[in-house]
Protein backbone atom coordinates (compact mmCIF):
# COMPACT_ATOMS: atom_id res chain seq x y z
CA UNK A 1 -149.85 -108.53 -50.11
CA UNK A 2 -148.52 -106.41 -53.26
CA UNK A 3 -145.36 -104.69 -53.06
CA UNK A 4 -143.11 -102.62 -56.07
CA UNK A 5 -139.78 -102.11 -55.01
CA UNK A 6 -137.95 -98.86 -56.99
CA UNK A 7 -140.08 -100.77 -60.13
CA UNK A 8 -138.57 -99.24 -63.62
CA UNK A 9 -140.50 -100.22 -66.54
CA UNK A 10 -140.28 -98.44 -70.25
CA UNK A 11 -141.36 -100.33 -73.91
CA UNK A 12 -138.58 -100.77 -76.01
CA UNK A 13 -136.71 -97.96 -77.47
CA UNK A 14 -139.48 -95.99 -75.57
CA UNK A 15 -138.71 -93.43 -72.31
CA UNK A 16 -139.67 -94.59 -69.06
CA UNK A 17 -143.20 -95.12 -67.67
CA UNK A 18 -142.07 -96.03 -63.57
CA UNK A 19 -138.93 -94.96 -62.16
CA UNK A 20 -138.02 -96.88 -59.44
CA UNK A 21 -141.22 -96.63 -58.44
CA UNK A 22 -142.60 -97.73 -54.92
CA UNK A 23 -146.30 -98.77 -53.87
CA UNK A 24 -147.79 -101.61 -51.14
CA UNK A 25 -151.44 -102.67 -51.37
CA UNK A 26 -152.31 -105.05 -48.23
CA UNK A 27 -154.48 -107.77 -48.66
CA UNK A 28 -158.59 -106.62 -48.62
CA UNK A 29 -157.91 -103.61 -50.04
CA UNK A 30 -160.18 -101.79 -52.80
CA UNK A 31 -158.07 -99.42 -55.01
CA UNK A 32 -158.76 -97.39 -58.01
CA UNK A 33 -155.61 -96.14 -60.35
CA UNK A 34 -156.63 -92.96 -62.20
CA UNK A 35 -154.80 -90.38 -64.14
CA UNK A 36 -155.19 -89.37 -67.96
CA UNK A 37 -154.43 -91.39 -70.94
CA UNK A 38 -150.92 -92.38 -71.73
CA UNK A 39 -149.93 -92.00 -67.76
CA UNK A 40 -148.79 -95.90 -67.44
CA UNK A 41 -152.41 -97.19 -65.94
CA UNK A 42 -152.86 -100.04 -68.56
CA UNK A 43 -149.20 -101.03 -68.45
CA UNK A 44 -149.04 -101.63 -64.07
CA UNK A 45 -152.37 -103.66 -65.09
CA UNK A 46 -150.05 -105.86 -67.23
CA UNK A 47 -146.97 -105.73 -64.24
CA UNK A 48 -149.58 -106.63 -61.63
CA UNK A 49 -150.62 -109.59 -63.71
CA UNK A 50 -147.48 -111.07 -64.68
CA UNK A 51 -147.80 -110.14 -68.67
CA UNK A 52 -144.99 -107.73 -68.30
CA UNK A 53 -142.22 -107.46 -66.40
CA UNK A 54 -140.08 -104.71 -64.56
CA UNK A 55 -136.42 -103.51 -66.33
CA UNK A 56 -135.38 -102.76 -62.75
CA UNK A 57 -136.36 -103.33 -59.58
CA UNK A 58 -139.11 -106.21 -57.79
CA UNK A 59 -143.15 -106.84 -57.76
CA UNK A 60 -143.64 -108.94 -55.30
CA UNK A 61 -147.33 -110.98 -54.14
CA UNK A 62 -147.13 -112.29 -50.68
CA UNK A 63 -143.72 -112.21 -50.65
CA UNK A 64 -142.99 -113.91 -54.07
CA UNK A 65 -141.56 -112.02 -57.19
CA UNK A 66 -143.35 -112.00 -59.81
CA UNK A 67 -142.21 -113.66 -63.27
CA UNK A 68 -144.63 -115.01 -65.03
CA UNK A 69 -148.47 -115.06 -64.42
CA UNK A 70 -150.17 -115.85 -60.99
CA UNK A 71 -152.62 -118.62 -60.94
CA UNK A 72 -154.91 -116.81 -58.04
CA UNK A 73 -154.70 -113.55 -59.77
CA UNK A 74 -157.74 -112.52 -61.80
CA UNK A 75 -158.06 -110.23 -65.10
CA UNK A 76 -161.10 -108.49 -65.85
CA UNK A 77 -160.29 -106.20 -69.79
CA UNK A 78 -162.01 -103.28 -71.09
CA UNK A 79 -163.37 -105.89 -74.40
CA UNK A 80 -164.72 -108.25 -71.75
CA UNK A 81 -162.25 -110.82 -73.81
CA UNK A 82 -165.26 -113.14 -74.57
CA UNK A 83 -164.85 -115.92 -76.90
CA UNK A 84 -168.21 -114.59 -79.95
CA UNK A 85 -168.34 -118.82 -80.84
CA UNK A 86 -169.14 -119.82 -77.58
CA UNK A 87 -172.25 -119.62 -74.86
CA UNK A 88 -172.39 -117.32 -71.53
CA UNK A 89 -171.78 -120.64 -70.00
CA UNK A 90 -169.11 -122.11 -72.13
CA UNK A 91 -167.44 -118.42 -71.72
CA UNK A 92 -167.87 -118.58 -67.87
CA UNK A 93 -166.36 -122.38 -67.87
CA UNK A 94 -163.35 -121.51 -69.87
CA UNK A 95 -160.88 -121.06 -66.87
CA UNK A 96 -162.33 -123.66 -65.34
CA UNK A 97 -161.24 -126.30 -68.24
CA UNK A 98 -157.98 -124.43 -68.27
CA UNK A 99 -157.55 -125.56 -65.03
CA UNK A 100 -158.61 -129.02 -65.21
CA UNK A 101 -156.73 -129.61 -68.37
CA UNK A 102 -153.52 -128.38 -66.50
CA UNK A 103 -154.24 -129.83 -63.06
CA UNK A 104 -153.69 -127.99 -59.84
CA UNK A 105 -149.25 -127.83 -61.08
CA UNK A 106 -149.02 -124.23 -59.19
CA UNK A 107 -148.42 -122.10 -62.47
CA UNK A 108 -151.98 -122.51 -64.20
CA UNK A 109 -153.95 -123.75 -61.77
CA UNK A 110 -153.11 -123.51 -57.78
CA UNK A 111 -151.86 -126.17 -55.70
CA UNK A 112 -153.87 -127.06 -52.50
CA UNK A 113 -156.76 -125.58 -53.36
CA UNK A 114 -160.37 -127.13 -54.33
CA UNK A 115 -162.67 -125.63 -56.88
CA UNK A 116 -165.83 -126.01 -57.90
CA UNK A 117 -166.51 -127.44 -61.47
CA UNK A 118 -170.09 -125.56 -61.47
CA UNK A 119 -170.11 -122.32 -62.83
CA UNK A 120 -174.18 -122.42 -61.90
CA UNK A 121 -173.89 -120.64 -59.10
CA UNK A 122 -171.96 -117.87 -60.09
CA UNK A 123 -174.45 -117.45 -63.53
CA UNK A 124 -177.44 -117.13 -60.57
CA UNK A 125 -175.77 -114.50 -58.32
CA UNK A 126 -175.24 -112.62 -61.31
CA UNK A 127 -178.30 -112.96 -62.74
CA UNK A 128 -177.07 -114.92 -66.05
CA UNK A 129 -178.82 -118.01 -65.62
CA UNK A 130 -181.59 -117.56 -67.96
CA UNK A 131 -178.87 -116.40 -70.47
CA UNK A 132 -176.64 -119.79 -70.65
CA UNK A 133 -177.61 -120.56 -74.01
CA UNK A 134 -176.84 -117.04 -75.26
CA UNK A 135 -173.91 -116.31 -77.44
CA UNK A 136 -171.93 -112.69 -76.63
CA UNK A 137 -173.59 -111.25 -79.82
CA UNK A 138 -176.77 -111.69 -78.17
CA UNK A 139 -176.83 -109.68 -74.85
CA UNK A 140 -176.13 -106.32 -73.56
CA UNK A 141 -172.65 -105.13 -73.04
CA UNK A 142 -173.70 -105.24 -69.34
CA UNK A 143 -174.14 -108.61 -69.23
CA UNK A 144 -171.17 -109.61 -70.91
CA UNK A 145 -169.02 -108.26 -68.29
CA UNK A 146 -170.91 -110.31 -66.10
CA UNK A 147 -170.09 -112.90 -67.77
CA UNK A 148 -166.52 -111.64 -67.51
CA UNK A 149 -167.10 -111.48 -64.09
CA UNK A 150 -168.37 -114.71 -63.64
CA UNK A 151 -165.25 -116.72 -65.67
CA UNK A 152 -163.02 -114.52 -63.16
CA UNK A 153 -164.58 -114.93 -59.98
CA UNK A 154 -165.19 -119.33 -60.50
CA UNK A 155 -161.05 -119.58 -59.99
CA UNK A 156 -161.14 -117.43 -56.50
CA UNK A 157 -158.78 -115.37 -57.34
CA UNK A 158 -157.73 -113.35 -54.26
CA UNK A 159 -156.60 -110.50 -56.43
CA UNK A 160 -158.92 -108.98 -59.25
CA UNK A 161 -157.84 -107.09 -61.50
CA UNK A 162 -159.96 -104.59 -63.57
CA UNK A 163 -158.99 -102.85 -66.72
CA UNK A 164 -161.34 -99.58 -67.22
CA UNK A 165 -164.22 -102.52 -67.26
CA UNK A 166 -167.49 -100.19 -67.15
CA UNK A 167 -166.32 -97.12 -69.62
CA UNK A 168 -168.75 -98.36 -72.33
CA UNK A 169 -171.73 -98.72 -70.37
CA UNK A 170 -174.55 -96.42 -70.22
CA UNK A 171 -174.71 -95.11 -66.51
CA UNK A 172 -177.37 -97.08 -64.92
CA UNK A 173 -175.78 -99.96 -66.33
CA UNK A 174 -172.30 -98.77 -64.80
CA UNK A 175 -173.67 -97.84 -62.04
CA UNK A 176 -175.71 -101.29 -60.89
CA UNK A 177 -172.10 -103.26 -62.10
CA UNK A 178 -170.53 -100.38 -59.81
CA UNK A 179 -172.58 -101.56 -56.72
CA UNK A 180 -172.15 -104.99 -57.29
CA UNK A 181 -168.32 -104.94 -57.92
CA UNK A 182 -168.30 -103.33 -53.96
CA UNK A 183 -170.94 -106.17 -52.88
CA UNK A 184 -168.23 -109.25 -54.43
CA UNK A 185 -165.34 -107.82 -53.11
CA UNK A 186 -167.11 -107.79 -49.50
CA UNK A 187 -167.86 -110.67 -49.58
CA UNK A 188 -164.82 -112.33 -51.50
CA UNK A 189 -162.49 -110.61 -49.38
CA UNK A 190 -161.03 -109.70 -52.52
CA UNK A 191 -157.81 -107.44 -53.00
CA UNK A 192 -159.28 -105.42 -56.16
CA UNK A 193 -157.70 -103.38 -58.42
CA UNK A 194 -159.44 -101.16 -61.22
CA UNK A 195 -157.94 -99.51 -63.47
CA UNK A 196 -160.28 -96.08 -64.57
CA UNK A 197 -159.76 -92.48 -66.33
CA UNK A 198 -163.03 -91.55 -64.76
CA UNK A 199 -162.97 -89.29 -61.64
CA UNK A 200 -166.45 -90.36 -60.38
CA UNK A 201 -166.03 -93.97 -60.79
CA UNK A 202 -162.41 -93.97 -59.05
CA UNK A 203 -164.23 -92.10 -56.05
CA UNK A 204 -166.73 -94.81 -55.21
CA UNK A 205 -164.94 -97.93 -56.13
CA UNK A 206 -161.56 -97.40 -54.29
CA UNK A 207 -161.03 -97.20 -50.35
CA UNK A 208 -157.49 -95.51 -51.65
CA UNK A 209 -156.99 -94.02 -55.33
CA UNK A 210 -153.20 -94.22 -56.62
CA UNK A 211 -152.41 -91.23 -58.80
CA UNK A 212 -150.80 -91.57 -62.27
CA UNK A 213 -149.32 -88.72 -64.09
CA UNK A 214 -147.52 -87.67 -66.56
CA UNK A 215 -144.34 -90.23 -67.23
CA UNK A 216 -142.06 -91.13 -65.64
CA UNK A 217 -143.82 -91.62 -62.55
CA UNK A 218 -141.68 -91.83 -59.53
CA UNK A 219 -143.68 -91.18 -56.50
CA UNK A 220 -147.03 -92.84 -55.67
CA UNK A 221 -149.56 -90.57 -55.38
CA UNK A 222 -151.99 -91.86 -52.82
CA UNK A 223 -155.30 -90.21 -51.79
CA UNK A 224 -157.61 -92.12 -48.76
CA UNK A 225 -161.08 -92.72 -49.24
CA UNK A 226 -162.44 -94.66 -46.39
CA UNK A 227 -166.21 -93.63 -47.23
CA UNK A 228 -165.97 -95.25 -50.79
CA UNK A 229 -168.15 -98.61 -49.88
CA UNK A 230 -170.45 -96.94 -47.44
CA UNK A 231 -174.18 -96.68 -48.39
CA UNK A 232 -175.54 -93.40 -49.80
CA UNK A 233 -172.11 -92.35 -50.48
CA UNK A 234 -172.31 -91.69 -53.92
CA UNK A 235 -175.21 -88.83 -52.94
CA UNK A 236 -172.43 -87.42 -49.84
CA UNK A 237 -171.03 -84.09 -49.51
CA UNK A 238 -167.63 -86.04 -48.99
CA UNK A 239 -168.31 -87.69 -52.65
CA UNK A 240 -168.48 -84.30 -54.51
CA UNK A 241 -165.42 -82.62 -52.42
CA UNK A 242 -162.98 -86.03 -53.01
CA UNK A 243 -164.05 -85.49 -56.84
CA UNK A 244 -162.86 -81.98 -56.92
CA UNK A 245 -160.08 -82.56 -55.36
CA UNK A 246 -159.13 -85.59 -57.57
CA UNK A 247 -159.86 -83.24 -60.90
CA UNK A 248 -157.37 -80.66 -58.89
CA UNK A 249 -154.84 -83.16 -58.37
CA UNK A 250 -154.87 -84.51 -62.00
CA UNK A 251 -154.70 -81.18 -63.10
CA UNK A 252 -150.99 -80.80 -61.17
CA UNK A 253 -150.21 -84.14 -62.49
CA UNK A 254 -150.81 -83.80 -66.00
């Protein structure tokens, strides 16, 4: 589905981040990017999306280069990027209106396609309902990214993106978004992508983890982890040995 091809990618007047960097991720895939701050996690967020764009090389979705942003590709941020004026529901309806507004033209909205208008059943399966009326001031930080969650998943997007999405979360709270991030993509047949700094959360949310280091990076970095959406894994022998060898691994990197 996603393909970089010898991707080069540096701010301006700033040293190189990717160096003709290579990496596939085929479509159904769950994979977690880790590696320390500054390594360039953020910034092939932004590539993957269409908000930046490669100096050299390609970044290609199902065959098409990328140039601009994708209409079936979803962003999830760190600040949940909630609008404070506006209700859990009016947040969770605004890419809907974007998209009615636009009309299905094939850059903001896709062509061919049907949607559903009603955000109601995504506020039910994530347990926002009674919260409509609310305003983002007004709930938990766990239920704003479920709101997040919610505006994302009403356009079907068949590739989510996640920027470090549960770091401010106590850890029940990360860990019950955790499980049901695993439970949507199962059932969306989502491609995900989340971006994370955290060991322990890159070993349970990605079937393969994609190793950043220190820039430039050059050569993916790729680690399998095929028990990462089995039940109980989190309490597994294989959990606690693929953390320390992703802490070893980082180590080298950094």
């Amino acid at each position: 589905m996603l393909s970089l091809e010898a991707l080069t990618y540096s701010y301006p007047h700033g040293a190189a981040i990717f160096d003709r960097f290579d990496w596939q991720v085929q479509r159904g895939e769950a994979w977690a990017v880790l590696g320390p701050s500054g390594c360039g996690k953020t910034t092939l967020l932004y590539l993957l999306a269409g908000l930046r764009l490669p100096n050299a090389g390609r970044l290609l979705i199902d065959g098409q280069v990328i140039s601009r942003p994708r209409p079936r590709t979803g962003l999830i941020l760190q600040d949940y990027g909630l609008l404070p004026w506006a209700t859990v529901r009016q947040n969770a309806e605004l890419g809907l209106r974007v998209r009615t507004f636009y009309g299905p033209d094939g850059k903001h909205a896709p062509q061919g396609i049907s949607f559903e208008p009603d955000v109601n059943p995504w506020l039910e399966r994530l347990g926002l309902d009674s919260l409509a009326g609310q305003y983002p001031s007004q709930i938990s930080g766990g239920q704003r990214q479920r709101t997040a969650i919610a505006r994302t998943l009403a356009l079907q997007p068949d590739l989510l993106l996640m920027d470090e999405p549960f770091s401010s979360l106590d850890a029940p709270t990360r860990e019950n978004l955790q499980n049901l991030l695993l439970e949507l993509w199962k059932e969306r047949s989502l491609t995900l992508i989340i971006v994370t700094h955290a060991i322990e959360e890159a070993a349970i949310l990605g079937q393969k983890i994609l190793l950043l280091g220190r820039p430039p990076n050059r050569q993916a970095v790729i680690l399998d982890n095929p028990g990462s959406a089995q039940a109980g894994f989190r309490d597994s022998s294989e959990y606690s040995l693929l953390c320390r060898e992703l802490r070893r691994q980082m180590e080298e990197l950094g």
